[in-house]
PDB file of N, CA and C in Angstrom:
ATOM      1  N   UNK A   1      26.828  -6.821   8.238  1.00  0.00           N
ATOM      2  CA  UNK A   1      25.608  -7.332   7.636  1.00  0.00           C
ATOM      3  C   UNK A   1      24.864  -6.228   6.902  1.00  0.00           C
ATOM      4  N   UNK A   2      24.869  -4.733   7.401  1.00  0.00           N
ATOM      5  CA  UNK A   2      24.178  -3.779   7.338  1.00  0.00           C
ATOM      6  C   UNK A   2      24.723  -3.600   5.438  1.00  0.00           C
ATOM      7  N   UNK A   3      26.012  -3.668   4.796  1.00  0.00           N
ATOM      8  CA  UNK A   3      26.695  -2.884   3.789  1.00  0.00           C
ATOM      9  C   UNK A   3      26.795  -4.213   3.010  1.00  0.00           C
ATOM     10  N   UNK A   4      25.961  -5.622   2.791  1.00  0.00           N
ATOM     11  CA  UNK A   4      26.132  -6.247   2.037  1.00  0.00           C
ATOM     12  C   UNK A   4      25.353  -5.768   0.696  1.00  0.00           C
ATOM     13  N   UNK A   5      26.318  -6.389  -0.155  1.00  0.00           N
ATOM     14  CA  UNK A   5      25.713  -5.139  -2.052  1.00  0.00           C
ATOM     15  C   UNK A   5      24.182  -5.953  -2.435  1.00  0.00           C
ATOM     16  N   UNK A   6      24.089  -7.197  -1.627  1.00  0.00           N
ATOM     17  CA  UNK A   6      22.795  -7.969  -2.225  1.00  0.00           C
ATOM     18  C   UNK A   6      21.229  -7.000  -1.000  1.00  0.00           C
ATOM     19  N   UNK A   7      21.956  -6.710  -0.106  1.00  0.00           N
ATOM     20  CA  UNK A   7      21.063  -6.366   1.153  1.00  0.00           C
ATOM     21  C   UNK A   7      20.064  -4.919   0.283  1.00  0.00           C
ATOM     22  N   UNK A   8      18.576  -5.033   0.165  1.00  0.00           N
ATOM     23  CA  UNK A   8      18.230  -3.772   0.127  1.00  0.00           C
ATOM     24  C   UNK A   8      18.290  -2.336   1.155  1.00  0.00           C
ATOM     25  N   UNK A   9      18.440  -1.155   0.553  1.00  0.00           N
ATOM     26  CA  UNK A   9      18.873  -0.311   1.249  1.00  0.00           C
ATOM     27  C   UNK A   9      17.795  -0.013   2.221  1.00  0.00           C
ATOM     28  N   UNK A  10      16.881   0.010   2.244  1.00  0.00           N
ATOM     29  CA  UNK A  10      15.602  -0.067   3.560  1.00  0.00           C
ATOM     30  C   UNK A  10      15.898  -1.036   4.481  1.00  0.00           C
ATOM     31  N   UNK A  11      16.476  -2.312   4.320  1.00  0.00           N
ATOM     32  CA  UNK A  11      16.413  -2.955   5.643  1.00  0.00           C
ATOM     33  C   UNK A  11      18.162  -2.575   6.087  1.00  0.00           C
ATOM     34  N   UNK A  12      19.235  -2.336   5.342  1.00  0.00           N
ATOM     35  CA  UNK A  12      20.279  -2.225   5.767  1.00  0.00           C
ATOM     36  C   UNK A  12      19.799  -0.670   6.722  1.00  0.00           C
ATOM     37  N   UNK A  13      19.447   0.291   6.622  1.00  0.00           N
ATOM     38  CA  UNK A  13      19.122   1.641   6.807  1.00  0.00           C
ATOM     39  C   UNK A  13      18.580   1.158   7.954  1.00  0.00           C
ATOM     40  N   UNK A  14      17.537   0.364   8.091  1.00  0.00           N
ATOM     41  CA  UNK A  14      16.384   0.092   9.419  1.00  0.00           C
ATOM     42  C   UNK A  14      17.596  -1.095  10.577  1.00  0.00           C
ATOM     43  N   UNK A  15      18.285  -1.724   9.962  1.00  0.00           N
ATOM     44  CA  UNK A  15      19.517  -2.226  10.552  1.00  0.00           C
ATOM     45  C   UNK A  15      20.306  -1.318  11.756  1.00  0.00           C
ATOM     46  N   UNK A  16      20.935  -0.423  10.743  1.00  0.00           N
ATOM     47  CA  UNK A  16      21.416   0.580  11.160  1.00  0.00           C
ATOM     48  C   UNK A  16      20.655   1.365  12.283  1.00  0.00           C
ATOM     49  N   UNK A  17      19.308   1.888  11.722  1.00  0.00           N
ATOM     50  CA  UNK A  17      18.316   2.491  13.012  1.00  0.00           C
ATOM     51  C   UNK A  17      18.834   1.955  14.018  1.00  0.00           C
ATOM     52  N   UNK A  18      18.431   0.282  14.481  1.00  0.00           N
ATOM     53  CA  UNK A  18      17.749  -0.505  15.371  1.00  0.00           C
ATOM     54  C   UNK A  18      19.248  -1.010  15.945  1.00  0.00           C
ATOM     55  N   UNK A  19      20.454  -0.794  15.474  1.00  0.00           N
ATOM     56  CA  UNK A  19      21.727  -1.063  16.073  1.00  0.00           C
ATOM     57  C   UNK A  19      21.697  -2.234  15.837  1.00  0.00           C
ATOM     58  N   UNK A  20      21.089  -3.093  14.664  1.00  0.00           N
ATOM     59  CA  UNK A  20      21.735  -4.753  14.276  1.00  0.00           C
ATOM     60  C   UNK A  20      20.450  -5.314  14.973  1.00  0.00           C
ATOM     61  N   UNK A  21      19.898  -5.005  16.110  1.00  0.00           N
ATOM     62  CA  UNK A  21      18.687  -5.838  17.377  1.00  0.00           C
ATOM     63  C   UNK A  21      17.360  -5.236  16.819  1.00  0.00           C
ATOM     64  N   UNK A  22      16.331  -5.878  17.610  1.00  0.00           N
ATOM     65  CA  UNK A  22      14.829  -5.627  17.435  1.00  0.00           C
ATOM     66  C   UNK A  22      14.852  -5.367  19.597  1.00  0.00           C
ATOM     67  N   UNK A  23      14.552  -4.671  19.769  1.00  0.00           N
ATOM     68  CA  UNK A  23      14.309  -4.264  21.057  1.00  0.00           C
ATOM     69  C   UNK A  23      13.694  -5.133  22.034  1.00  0.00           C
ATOM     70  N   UNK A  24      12.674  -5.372  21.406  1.00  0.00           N
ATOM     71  CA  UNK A  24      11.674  -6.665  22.273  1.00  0.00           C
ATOM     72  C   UNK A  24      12.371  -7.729  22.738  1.00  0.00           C
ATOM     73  N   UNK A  25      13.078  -8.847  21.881  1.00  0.00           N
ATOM     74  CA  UNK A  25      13.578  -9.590  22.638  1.00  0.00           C
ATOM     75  C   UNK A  25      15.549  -9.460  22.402  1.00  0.00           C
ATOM     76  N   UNK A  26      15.871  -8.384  21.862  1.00  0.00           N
ATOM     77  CA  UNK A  26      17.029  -7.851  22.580  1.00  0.00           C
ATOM     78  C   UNK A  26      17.988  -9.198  21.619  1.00  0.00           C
ATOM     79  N   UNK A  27      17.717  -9.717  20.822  1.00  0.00           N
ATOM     80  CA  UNK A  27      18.739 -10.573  20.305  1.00  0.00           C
ATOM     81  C   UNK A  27      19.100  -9.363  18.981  1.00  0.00           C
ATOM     82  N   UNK A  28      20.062 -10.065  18.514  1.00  0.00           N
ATOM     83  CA  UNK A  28      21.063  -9.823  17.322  1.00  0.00           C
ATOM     84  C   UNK A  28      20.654 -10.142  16.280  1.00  0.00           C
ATOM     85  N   UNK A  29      20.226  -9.557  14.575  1.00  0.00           N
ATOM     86  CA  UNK A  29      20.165 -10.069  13.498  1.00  0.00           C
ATOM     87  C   UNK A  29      21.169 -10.726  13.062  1.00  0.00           C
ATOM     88  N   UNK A  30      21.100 -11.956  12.669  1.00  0.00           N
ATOM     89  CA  UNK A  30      22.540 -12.725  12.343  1.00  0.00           C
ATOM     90  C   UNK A  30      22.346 -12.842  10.851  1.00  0.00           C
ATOM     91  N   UNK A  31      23.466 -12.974  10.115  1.00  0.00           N
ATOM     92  CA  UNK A  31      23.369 -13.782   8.545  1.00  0.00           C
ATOM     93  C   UNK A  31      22.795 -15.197   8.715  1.00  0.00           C
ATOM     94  N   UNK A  32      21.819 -14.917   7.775  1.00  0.00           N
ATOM     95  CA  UNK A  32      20.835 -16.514   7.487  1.00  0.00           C
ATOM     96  C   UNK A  32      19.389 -16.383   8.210  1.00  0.00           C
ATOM     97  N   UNK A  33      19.134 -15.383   9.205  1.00  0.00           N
ATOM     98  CA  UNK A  33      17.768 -15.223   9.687  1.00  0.00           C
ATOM     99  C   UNK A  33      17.198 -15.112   9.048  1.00  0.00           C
ATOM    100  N   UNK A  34      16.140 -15.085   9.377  1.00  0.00           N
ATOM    101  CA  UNK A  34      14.756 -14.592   8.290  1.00  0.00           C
ATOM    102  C   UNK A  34      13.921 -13.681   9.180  1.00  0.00           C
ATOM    103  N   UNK A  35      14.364 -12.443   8.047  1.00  0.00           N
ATOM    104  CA  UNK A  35      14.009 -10.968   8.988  1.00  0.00           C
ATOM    105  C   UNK A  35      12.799 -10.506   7.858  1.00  0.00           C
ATOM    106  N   UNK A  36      11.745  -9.829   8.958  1.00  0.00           N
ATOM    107  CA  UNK A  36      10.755  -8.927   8.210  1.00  0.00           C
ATOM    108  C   UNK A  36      10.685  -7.852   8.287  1.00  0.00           C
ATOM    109  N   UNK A  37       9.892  -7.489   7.242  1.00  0.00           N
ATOM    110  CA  UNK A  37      10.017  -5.760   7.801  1.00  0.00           C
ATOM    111  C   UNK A  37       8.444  -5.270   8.301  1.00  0.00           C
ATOM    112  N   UNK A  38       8.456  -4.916   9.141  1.00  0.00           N
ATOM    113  CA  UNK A  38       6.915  -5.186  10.231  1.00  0.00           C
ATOM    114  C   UNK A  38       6.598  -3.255  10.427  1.00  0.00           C
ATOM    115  N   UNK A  39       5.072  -3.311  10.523  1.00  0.00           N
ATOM    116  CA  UNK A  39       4.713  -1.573  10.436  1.00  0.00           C
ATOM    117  C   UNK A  39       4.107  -2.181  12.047  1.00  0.00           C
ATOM    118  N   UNK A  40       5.332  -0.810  12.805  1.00  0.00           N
ATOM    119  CA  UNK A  40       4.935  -0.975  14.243  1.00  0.00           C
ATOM    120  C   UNK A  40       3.381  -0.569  14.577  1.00  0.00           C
ATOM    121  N   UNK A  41       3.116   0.622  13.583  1.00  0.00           N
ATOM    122  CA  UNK A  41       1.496   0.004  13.894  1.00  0.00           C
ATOM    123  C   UNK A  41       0.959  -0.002  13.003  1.00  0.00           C
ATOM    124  N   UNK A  42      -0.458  -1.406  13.040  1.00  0.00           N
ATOM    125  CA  UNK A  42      -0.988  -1.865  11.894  1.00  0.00           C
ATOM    126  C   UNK A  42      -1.336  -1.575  10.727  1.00  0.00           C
ATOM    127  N   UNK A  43      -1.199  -1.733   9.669  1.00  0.00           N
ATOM    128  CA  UNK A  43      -1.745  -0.391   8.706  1.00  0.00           C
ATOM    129  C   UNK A  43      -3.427  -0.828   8.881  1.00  0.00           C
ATOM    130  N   UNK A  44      -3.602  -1.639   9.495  1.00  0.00           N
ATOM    131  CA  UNK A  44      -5.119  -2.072   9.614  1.00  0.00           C
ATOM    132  C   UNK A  44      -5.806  -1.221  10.945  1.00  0.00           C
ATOM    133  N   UNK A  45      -4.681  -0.868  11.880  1.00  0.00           N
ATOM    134  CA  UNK A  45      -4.786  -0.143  12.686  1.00  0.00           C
ATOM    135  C   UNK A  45      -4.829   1.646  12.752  1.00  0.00           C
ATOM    136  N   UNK A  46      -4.476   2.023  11.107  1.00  0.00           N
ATOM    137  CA  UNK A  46      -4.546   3.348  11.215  1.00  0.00           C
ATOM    138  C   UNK A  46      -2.667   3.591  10.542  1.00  0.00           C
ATOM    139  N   UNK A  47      -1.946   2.519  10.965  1.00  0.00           N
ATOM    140  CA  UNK A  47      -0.773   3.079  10.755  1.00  0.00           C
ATOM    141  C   UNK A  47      -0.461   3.001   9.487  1.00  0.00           C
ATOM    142  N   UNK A  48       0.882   4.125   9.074  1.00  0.00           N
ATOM    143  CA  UNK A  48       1.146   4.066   7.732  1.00  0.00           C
ATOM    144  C   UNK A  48       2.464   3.613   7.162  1.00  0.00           C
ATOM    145  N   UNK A  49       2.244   3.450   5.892  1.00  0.00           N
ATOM    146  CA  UNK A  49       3.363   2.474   5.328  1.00  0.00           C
ATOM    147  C   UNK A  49       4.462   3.612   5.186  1.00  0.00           C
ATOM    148  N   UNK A  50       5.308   3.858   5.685  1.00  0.00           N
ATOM    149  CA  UNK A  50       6.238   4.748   5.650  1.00  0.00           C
ATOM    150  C   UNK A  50       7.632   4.677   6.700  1.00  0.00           C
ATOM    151  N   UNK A  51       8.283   5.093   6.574  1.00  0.00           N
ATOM    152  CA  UNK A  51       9.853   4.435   7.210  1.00  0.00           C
ATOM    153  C   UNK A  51       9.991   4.513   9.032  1.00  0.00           C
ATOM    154  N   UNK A  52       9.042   6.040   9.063  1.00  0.00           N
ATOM    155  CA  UNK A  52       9.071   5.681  10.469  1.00  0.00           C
ATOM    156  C   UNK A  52       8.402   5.036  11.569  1.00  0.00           C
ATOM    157  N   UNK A  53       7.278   4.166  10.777  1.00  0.00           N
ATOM    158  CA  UNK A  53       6.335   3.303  11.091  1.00  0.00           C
ATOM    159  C   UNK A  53       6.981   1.482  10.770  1.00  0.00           C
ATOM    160  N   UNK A  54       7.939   1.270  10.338  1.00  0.00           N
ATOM    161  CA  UNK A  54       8.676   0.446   9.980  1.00  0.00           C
ATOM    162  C   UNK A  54       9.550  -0.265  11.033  1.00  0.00           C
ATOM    163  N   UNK A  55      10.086  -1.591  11.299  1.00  0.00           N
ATOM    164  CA  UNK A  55      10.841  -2.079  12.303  1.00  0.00           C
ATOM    165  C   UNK A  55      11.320  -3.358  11.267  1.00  0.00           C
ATOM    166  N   UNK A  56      12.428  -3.591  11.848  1.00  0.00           N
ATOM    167  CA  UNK A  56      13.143  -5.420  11.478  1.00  0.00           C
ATOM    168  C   UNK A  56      12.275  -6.281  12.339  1.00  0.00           C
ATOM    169  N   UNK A  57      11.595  -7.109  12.241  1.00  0.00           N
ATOM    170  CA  UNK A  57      11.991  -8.224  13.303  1.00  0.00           C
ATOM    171  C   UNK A  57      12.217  -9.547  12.763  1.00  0.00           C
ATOM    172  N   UNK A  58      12.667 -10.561  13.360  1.00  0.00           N
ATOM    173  CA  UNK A  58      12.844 -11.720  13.124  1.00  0.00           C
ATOM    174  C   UNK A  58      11.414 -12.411  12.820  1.00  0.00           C
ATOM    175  N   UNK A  59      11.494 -13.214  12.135  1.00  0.00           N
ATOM    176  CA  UNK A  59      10.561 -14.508  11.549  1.00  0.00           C
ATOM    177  C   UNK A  59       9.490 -14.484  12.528  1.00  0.00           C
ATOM    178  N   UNK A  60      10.183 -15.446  14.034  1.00  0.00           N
ATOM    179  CA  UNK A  60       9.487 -15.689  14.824  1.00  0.00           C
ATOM    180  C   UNK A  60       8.879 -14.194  15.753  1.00  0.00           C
ATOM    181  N   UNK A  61       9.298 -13.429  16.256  1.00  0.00           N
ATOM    182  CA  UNK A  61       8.985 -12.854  16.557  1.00  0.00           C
ATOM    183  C   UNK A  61       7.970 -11.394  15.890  1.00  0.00           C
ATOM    184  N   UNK A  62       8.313 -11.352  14.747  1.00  0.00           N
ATOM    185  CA  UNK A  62       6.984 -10.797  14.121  1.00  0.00           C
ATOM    186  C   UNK A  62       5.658 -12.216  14.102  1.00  0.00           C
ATOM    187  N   UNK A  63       5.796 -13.117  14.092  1.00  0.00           N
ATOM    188  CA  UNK A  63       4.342 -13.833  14.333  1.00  0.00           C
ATOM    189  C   UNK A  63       4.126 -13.587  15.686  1.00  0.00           C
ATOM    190  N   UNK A  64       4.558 -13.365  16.687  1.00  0.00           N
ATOM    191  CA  UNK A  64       4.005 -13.161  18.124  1.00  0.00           C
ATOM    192  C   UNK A  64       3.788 -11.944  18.219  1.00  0.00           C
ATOM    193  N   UNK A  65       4.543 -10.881  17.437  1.00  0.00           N
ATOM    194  CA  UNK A  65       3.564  -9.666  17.902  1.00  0.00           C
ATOM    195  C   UNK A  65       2.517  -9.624  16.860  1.00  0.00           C
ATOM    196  N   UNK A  66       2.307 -10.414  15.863  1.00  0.00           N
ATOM    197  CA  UNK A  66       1.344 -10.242  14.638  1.00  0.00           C
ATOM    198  C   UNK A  66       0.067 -10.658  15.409  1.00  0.00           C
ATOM    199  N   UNK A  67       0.150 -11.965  16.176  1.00  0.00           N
ATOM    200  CA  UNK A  67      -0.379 -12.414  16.816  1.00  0.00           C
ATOM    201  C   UNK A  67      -1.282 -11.580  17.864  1.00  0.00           C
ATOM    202  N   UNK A  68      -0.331 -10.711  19.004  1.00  0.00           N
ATOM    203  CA  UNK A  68      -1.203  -9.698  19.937  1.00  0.00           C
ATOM    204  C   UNK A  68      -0.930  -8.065  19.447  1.00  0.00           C
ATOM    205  N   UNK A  69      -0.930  -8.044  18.273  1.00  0.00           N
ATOM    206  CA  UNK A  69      -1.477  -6.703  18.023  1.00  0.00           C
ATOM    207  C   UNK A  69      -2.554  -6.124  17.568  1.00  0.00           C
ATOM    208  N   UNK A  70      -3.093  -6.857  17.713  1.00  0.00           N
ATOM    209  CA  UNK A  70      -4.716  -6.830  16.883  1.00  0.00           C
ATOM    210  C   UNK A  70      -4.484  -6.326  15.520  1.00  0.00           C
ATOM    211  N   UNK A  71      -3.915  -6.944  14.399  1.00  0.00           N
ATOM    212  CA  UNK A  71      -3.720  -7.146  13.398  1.00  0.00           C
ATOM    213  C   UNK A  71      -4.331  -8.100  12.339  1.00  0.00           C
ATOM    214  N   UNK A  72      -4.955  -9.410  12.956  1.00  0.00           N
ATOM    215  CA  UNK A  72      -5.526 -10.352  12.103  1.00  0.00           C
ATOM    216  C   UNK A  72      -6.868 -10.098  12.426  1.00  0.00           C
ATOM    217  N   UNK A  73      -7.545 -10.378  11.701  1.00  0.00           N
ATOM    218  CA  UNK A  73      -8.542 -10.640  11.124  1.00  0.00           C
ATOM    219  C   UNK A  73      -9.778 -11.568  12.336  1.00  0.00           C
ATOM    220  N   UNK A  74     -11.023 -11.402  12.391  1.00  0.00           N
ATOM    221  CA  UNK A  74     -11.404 -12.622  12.906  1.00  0.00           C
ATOM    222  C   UNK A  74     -11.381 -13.647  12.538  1.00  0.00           C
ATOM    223  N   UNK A  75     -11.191 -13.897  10.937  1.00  0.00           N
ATOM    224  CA  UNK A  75     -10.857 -15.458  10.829  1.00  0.00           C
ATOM    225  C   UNK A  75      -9.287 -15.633  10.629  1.00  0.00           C
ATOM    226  N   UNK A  76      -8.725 -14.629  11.178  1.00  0.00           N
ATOM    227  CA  UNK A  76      -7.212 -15.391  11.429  1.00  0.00           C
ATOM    228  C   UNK A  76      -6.258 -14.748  10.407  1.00  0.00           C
ATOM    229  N   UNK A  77      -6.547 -14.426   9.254  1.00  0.00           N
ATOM    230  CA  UNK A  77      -6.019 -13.677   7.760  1.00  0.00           C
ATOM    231  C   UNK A  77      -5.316 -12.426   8.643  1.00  0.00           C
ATOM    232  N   UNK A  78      -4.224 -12.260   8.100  1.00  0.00           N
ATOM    233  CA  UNK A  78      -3.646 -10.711   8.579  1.00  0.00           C
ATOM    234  C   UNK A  78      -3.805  -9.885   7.340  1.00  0.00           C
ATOM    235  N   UNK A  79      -4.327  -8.770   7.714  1.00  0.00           N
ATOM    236  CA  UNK A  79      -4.662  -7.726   6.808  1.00  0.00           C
ATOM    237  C   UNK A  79      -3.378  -6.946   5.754  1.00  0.00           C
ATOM    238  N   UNK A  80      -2.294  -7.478   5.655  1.00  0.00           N
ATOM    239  CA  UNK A  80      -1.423  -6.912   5.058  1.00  0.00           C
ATOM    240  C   UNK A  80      -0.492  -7.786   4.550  1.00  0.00           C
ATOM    241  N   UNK A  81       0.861  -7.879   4.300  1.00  0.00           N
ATOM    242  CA  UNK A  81       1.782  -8.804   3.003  1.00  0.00           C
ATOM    243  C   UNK A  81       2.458  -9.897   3.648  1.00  0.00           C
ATOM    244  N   UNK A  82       2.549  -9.613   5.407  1.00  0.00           N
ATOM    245  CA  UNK A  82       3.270 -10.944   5.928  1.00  0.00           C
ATOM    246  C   UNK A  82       2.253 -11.973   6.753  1.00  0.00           C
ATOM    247  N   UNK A  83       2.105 -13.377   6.897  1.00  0.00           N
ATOM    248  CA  UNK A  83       0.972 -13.588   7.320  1.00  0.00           C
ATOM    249  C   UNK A  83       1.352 -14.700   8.680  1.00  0.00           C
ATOM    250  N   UNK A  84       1.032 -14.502   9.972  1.00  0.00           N
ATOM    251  CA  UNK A  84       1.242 -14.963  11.309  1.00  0.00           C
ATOM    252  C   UNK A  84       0.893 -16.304  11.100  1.00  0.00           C
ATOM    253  N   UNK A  85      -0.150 -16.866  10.737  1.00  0.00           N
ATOM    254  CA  UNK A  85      -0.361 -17.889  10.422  1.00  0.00           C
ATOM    255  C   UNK A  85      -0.093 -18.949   9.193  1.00  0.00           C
ATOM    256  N   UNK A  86       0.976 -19.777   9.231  1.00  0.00           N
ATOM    257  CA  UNK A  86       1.633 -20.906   8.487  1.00  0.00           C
ATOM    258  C   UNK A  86       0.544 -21.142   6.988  1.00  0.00           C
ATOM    259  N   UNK A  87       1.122 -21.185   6.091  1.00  0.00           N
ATOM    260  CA  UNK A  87       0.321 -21.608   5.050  1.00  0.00           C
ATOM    261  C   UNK A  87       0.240 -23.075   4.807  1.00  0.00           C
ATOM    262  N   UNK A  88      -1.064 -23.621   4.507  1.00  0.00           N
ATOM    263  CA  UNK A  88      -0.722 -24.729   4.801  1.00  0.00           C
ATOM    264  C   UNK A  88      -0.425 -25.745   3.206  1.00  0.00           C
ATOM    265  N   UNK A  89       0.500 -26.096   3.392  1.00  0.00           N
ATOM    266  CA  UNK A  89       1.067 -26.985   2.193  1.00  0.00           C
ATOM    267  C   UNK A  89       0.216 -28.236   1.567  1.00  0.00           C
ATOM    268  N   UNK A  90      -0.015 -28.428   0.467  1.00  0.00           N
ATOM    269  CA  UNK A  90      -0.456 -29.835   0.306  1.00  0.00           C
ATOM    270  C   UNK A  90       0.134 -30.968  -0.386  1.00  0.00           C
ATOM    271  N   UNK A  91       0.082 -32.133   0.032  1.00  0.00           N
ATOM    272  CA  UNK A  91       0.828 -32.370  -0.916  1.00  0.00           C
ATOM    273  C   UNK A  91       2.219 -33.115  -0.564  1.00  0.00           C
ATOM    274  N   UNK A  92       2.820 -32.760   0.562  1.00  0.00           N
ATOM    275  CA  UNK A  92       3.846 -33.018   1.564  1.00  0.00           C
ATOM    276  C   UNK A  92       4.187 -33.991   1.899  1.00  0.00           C
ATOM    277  N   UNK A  93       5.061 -34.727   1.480  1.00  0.00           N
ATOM    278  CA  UNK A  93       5.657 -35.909   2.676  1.00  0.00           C
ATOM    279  C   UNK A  93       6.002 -36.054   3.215  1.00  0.00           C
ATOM    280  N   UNK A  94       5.772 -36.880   4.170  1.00  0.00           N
ATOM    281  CA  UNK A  94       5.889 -37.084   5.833  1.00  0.00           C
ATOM    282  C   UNK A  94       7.543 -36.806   6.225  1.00  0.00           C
ATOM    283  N   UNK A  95       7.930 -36.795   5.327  1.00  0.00           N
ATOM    284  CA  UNK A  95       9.359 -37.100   5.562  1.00  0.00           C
ATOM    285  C   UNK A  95      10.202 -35.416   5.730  1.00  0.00           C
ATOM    286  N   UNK A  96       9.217 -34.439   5.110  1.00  0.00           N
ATOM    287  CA  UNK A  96       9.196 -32.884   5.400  1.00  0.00           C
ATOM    288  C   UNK A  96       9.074 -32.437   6.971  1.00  0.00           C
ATOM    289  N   UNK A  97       9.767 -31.528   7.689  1.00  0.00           N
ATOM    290  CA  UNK A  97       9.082 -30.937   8.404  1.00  0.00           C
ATOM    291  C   UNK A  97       9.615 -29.310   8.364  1.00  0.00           C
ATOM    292  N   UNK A  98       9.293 -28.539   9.158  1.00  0.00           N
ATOM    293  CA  UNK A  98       9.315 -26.966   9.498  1.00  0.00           C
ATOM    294  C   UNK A  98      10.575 -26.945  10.646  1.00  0.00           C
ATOM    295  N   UNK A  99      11.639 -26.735  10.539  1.00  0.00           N
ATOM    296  CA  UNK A  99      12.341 -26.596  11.421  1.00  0.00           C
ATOM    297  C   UNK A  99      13.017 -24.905  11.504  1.00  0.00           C
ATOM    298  N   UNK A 100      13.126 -23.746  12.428  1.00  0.00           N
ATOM    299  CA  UNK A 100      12.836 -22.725  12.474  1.00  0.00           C
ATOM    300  C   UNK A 100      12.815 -21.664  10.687  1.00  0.00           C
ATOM    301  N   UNK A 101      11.517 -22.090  10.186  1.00  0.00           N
ATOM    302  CA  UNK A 101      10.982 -21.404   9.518  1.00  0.00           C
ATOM    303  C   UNK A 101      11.288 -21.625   8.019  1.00  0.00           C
ATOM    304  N   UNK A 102      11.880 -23.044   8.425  1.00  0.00           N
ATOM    305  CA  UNK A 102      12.432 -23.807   6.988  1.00  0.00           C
ATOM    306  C   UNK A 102      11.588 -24.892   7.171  1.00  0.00           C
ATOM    307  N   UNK A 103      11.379 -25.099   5.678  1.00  0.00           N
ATOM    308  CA  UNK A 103      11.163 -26.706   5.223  1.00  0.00           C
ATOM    309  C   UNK A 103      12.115 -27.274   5.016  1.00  0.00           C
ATOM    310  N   UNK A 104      12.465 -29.187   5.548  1.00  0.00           N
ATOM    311  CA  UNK A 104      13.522 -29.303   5.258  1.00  0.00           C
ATOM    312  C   UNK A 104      13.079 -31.076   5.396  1.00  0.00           C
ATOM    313  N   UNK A 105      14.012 -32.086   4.325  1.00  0.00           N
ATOM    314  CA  UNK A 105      13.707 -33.526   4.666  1.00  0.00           C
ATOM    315  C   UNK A 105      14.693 -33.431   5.649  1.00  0.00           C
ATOM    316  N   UNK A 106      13.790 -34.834   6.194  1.00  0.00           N
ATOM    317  CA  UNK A 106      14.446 -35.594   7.340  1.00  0.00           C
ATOM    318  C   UNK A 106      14.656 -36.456   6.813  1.00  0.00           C
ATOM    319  N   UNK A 107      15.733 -37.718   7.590  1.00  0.00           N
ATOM    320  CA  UNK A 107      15.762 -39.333   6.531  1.00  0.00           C
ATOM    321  C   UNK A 107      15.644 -39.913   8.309  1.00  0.00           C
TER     322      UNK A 107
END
């Protein structure tokens, strides 16, 4: 996964770091996830945007630590480019839903 020619070289590199896993919950990056690239500490917190402040995590699991890192905002906004809280769509038919981190019809 790490040496695909489409993969940018920062997350293949941070791949590599992290041995393919995110530590916390110890699973595997697979092809087709939806991986972020998360600053282990906040840049709202002091931390800086730079490689060794940097981690993979998965979709879901960067919203749960986005969630208790004291990263958002009091009204909920996260202070930086990925955001814990769902944007909300308008517009949508019922026939849409969110199934892990996709939109997708149902029939």
């Amino acid at each position: 996964m790490g040496k695909h020619p489409q993969m940018p070289k920062r997350t293949a590199s941070l791949l590599k770091k992290q041995k393919g896993k995110w530590r916390r919950c110890g699973l595997f990056f697979k092809d087709g996830d939806v991986i972020e690239l998360d600053h282990i500490i906040p840049k709202s917190k002091g931390g800086k945007d730079e490689y060794k402040n940097w981690q993979l995590l998965h979709r879901h699991c960067h919203d749960e630590k986005t969630r208790t890192d004291g990263s958002l905002k009091r009204s909920g906004n996260k202070t930086g480019c990925n955001s814990a809280m769902p944007k909300q769509l308008s517009n949508i038919p019922s026939n849409y839903r969110w199934i892990n981190d996709m939109l997708v019809v149902t029939y």
